[in-house]
Structures are given as structure tokens and as C-alpha cells.
N, C-alpha and C. Protein backbone atom coordinates (compact mmCIF):
# COMPACT_ATOMS: atom_id res chain seq x y z
N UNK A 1 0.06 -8.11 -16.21
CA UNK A 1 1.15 -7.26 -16.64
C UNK A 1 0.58 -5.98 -17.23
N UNK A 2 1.12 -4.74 -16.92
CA UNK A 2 0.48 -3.27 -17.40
C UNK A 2 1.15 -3.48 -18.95
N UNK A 3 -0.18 -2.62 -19.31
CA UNK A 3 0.32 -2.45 -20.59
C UNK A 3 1.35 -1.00 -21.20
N UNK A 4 1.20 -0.67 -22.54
CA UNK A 4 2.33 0.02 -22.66
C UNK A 4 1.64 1.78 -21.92
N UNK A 5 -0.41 1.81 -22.46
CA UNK A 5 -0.88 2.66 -22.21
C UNK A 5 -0.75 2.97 -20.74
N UNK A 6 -0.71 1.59 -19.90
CA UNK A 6 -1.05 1.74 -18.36
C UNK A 6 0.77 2.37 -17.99
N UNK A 7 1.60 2.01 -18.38
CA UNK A 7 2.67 2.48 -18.04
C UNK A 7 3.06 3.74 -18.33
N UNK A 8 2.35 4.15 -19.78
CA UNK A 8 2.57 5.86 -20.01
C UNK A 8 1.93 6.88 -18.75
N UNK A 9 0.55 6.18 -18.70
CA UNK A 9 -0.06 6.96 -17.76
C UNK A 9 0.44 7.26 -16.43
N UNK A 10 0.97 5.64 -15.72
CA UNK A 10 1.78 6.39 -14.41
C UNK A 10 2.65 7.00 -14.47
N UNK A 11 3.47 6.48 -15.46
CA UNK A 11 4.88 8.05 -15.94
C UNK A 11 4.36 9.29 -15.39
N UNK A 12 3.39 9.55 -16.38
CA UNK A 12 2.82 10.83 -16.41
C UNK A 12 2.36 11.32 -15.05
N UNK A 13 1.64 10.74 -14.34
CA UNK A 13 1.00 10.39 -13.02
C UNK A 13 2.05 11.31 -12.04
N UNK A 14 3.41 10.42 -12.08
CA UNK A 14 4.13 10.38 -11.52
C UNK A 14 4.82 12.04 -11.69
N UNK A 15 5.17 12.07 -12.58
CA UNK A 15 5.98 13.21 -13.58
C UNK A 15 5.07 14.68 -12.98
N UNK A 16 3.59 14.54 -12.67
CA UNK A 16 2.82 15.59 -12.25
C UNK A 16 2.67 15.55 -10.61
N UNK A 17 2.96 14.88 -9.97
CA UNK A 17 3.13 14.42 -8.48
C UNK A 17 3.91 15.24 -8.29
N UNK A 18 5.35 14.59 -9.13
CA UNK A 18 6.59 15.60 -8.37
C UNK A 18 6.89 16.54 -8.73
N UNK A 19 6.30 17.64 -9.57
CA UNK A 19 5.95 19.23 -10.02
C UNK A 19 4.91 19.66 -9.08
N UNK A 20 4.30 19.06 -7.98
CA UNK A 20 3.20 19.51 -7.28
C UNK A 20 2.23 19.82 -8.02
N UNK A 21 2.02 19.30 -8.93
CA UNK A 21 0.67 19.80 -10.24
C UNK A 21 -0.18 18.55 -9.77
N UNK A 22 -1.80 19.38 -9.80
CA UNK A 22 -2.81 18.16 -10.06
C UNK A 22 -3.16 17.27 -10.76
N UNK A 23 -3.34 16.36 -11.05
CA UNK A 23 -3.11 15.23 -11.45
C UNK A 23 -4.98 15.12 -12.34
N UNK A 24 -5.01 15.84 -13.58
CA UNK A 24 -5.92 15.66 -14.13
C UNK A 24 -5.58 14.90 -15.92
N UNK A 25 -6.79 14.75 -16.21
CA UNK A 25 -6.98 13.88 -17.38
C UNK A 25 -6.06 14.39 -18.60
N UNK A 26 -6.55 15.82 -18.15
CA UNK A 26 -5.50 16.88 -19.61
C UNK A 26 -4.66 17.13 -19.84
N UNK A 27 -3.56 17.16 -18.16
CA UNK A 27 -2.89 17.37 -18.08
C UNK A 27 -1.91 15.70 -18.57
N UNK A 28 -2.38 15.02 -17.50
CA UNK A 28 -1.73 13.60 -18.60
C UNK A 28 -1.73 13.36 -19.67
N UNK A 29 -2.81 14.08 -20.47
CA UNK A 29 -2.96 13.54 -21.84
C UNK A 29 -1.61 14.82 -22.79
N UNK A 30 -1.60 15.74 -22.07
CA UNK A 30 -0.81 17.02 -22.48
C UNK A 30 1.03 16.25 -22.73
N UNK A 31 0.66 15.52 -21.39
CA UNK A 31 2.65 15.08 -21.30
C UNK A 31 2.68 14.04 -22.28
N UNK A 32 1.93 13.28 -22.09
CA UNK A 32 1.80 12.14 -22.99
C UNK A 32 1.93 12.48 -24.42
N UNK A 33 1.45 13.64 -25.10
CA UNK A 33 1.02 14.30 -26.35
C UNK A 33 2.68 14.63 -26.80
N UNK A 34 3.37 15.47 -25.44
CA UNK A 34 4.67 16.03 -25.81
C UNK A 34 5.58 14.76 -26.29
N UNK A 35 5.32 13.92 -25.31
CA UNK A 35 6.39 12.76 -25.22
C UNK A 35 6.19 11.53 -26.06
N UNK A 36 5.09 11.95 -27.59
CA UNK A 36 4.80 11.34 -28.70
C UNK A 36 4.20 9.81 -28.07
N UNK A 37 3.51 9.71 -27.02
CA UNK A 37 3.46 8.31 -27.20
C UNK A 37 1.59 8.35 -27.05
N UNK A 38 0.92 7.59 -27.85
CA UNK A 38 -0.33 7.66 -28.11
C UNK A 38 -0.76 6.50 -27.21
N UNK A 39 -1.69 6.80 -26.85
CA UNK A 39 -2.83 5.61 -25.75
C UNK A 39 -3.98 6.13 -25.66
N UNK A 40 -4.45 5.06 -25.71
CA UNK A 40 -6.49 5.05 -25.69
C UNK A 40 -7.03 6.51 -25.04
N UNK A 41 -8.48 7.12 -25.02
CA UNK A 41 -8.34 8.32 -24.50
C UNK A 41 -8.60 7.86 -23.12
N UNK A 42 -9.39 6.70 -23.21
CA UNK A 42 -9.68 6.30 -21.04
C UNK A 42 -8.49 5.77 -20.41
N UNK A 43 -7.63 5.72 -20.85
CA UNK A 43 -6.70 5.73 -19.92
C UNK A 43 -6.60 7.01 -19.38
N UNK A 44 -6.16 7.82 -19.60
CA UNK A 44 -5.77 9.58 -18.45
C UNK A 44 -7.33 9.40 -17.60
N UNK A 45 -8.17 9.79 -18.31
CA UNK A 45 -9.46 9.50 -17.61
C UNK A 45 -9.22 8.83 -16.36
N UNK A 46 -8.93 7.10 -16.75
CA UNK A 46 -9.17 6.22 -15.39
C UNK A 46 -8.20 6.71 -14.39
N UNK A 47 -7.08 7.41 -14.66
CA UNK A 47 -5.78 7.05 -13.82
C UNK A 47 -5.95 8.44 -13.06
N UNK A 48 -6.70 9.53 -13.53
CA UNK A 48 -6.92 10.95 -13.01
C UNK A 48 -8.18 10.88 -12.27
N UNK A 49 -9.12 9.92 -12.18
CA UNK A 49 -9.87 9.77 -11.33
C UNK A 49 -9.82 8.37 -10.14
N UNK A 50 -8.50 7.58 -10.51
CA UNK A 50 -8.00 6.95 -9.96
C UNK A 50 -7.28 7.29 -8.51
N UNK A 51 -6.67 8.78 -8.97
CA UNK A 51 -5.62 9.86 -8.39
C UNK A 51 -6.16 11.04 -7.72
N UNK A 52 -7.50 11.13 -7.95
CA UNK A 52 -8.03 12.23 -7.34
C UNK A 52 -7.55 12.57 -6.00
N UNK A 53 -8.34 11.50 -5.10
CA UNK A 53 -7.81 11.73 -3.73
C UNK A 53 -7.01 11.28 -3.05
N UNK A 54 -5.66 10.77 -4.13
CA UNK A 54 -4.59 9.91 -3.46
C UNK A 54 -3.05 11.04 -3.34
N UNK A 55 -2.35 11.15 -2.24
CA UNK A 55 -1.25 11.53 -2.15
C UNK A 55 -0.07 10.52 -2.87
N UNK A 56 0.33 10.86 -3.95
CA UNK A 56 1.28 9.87 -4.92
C UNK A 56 2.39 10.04 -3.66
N UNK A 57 3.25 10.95 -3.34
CA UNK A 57 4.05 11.13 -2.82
C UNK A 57 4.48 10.31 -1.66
N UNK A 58 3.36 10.41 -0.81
CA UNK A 58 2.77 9.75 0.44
C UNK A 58 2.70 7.89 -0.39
N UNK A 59 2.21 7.00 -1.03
CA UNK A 59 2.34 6.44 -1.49
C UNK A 59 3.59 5.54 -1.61
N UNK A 60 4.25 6.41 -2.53
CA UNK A 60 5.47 6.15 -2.88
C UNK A 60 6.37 5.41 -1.79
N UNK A 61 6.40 6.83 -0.43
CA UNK A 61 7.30 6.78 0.05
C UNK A 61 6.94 5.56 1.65
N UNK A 62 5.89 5.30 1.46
CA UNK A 62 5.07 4.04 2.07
C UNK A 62 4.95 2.75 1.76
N UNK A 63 5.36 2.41 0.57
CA UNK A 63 5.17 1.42 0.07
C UNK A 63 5.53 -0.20 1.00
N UNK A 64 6.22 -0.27 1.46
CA UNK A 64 6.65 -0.98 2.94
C UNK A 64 5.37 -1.18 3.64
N UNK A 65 4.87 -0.07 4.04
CA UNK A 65 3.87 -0.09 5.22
C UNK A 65 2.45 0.36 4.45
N UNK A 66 2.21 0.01 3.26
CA UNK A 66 0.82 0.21 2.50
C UNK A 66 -0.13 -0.56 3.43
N UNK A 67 -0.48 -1.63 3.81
CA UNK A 67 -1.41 -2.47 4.69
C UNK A 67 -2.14 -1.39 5.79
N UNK A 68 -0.71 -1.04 6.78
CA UNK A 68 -1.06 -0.04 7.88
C UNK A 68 -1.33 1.13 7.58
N UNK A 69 -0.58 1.80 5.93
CA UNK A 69 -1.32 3.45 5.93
C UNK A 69 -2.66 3.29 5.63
N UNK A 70 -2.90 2.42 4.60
CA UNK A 70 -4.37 2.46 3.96
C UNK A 70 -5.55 2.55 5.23
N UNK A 71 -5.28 1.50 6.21
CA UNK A 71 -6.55 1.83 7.66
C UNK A 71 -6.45 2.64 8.41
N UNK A 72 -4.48 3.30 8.71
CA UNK A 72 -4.82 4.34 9.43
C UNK A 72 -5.49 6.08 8.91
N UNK A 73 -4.73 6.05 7.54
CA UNK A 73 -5.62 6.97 6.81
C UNK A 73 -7.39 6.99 6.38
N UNK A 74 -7.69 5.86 6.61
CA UNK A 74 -9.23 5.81 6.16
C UNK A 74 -9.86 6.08 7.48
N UNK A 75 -9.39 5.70 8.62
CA UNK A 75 -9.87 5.99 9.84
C UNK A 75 -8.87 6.13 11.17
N UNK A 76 -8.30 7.32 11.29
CA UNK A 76 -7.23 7.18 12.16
C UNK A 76 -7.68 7.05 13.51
N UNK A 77 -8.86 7.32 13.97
CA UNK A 77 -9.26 7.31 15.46
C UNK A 77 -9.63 5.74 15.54
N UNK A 78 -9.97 5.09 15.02
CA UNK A 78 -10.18 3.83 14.87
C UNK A 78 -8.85 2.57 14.70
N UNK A 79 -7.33 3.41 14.76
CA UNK A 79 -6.27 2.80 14.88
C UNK A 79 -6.01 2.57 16.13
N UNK A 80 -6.52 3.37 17.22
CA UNK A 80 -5.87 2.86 18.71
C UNK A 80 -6.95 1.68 19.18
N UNK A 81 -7.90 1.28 18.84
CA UNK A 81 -8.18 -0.07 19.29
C UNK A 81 -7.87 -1.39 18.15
N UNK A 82 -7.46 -0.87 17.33
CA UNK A 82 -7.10 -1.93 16.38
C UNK A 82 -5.61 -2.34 16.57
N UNK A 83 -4.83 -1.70 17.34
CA UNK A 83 -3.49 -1.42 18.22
C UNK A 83 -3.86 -2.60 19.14
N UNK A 84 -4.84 -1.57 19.27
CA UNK A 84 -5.10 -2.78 21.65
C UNK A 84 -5.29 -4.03 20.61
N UNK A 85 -6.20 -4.55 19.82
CA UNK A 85 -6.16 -6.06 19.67
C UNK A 85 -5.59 -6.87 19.04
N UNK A 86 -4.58 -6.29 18.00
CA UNK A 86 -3.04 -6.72 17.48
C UNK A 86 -2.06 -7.21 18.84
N UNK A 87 -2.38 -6.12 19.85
CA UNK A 87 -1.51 -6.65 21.05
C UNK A 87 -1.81 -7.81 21.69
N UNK A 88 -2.96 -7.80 21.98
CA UNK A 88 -3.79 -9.01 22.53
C UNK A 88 -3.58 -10.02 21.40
N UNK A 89 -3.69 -10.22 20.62
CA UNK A 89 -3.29 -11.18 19.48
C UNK A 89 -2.01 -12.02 19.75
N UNK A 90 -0.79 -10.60 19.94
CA UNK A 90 0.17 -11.12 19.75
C UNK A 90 0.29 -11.84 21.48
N UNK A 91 0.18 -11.30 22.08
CA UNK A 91 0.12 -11.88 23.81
C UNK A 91 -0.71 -13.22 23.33
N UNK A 92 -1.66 -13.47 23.19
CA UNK A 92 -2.41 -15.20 23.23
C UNK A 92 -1.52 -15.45 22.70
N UNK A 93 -0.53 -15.37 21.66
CA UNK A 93 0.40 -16.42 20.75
C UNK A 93 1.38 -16.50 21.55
N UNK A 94 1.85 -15.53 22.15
CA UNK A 94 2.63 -15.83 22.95
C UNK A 94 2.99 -16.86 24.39
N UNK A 95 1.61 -16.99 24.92
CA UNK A 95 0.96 -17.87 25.58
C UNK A 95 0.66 -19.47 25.02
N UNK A 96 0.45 -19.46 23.73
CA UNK A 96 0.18 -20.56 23.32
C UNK A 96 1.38 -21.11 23.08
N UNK A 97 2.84 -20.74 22.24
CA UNK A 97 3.74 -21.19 22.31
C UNK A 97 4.75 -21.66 23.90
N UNK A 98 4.11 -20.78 25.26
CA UNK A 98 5.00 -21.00 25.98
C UNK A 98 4.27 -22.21 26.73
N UNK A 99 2.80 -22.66 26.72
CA UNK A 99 2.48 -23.69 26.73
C UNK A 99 3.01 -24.75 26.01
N UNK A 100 3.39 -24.64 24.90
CA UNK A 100 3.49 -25.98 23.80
C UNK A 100 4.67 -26.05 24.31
N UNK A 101 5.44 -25.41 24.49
CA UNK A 101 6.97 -25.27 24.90
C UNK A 101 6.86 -26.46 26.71
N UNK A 102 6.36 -25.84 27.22
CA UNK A 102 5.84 -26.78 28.45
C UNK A 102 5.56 -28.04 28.44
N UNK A 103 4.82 -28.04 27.59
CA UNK A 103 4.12 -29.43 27.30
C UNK A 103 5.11 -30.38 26.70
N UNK A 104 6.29 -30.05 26.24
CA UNK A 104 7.52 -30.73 25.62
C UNK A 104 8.15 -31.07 26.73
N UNK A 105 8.77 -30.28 27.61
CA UNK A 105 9.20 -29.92 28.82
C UNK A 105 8.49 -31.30 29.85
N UNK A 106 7.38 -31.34 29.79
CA UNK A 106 6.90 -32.47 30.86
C UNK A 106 7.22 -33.77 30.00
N UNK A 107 6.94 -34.30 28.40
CA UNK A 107 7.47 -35.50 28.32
C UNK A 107 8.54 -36.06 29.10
N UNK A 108 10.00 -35.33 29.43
CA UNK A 108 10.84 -35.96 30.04
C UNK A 108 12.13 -35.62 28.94
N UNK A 109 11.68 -35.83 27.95
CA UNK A 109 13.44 -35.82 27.04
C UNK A 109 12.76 -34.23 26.08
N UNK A 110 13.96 -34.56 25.03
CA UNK A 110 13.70 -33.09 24.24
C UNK A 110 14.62 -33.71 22.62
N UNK A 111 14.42 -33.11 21.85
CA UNK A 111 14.65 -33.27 20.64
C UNK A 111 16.68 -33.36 20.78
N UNK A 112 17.50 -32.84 21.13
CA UNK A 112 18.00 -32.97 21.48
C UNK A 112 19.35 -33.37 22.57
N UNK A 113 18.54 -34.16 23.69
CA UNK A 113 18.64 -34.65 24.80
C UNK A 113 19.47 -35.75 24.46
């Protein structure tokens, strides 16, 4: 569970995302300062070097599909064969169920027969 410091900080985080402002230590520690609420000094620290090279925005509005942005952003040319063998994945399963399905099929009766 975040604590009260870890929750000021994404406020803040957040609060500088959607002003298009960079997302540094001082500047968190600045909102935080206005908005009277005191926390350790490594928190802004961790959360502004946490944030360096992350699009909050992009984030946010991903959250659903975090699994798939995180690999296609770390390596997007490296998504079209990781495509081809998700497909192939899903084709063998597909194969394997229409076997098992068969293989019911030749006993003679069926679960509901």
C-alpha cells in the first residue's frame, strides 16, 4: 500500500504532466511545499528520476494495454515478429482443441447425447 509521501508525489507527478511541465525533483517538491503537505526529501528525487523518460500521459491513457505498450515502445521493430509468433501460438491452440474436440467425436456418444 503507497504511503501518504508516495501518494503526494504522484499527485504532484501528475499535476506537472498535465501543465506540460517537466517533471523534476523541485518542481515536485515546489507543489508539494504550496499544498502544505511535508514528505521525506527522496521521495521527489525517486519519483523525478522515476519519470524522466516516461510519457505520464501516454501511460495513463494505456493503462489497458500496459503489457503490449511497454515491448512495443522498448523495441518497436522487434513487434512484427513477436506478432508472427503470438499468431502461430494462437493457430497450434487452435489445432489442439479441434483435435480434442475429434477425439470426443470418435468415442461414439457426447456429454450430452
Amino acid at each position: 500500500m503507497a504511503t501518504n509521501d508516495e501518494l503526494a508525489c504522484t499527485y504532484s507527478a501528475l499535476i506537472l504532466a498535465d501543465d506540460d511541465v517537466p517533471i523534476t525533483a523541485e518542481k515536485i517538491t515546489t507543489i508539494l511545499k504550496a499544498a502544505n503537505v511535508p514528505v521525506e526529501p527522496i521521495w521527489p528525487t525517486l519519483f523525478a528520476r522515476a519519470l524522466t523518460n516516461c510519457n505520464i500521459k501516454d501511460l495513463i491513457s494505456n493503462v489497458g494495454s500496459a503489457s503490449a505498450a511497454a515491448p512495443a515502445a522498448a523495441a518497436p521493430a522487434a513487434a512484427a515478429p513477436a506478432d508472427a509468433k503470438k499468431e502461430e501460438k494462437k493457430k497450434e491452440e487452435e489445432k489442439k482443441k479441434e483435435e480434442s474436440e475429434e477425439e470426443d467425436e470418435d468415442m461414439g456418444f457426447g456429454l450430452f447425447d
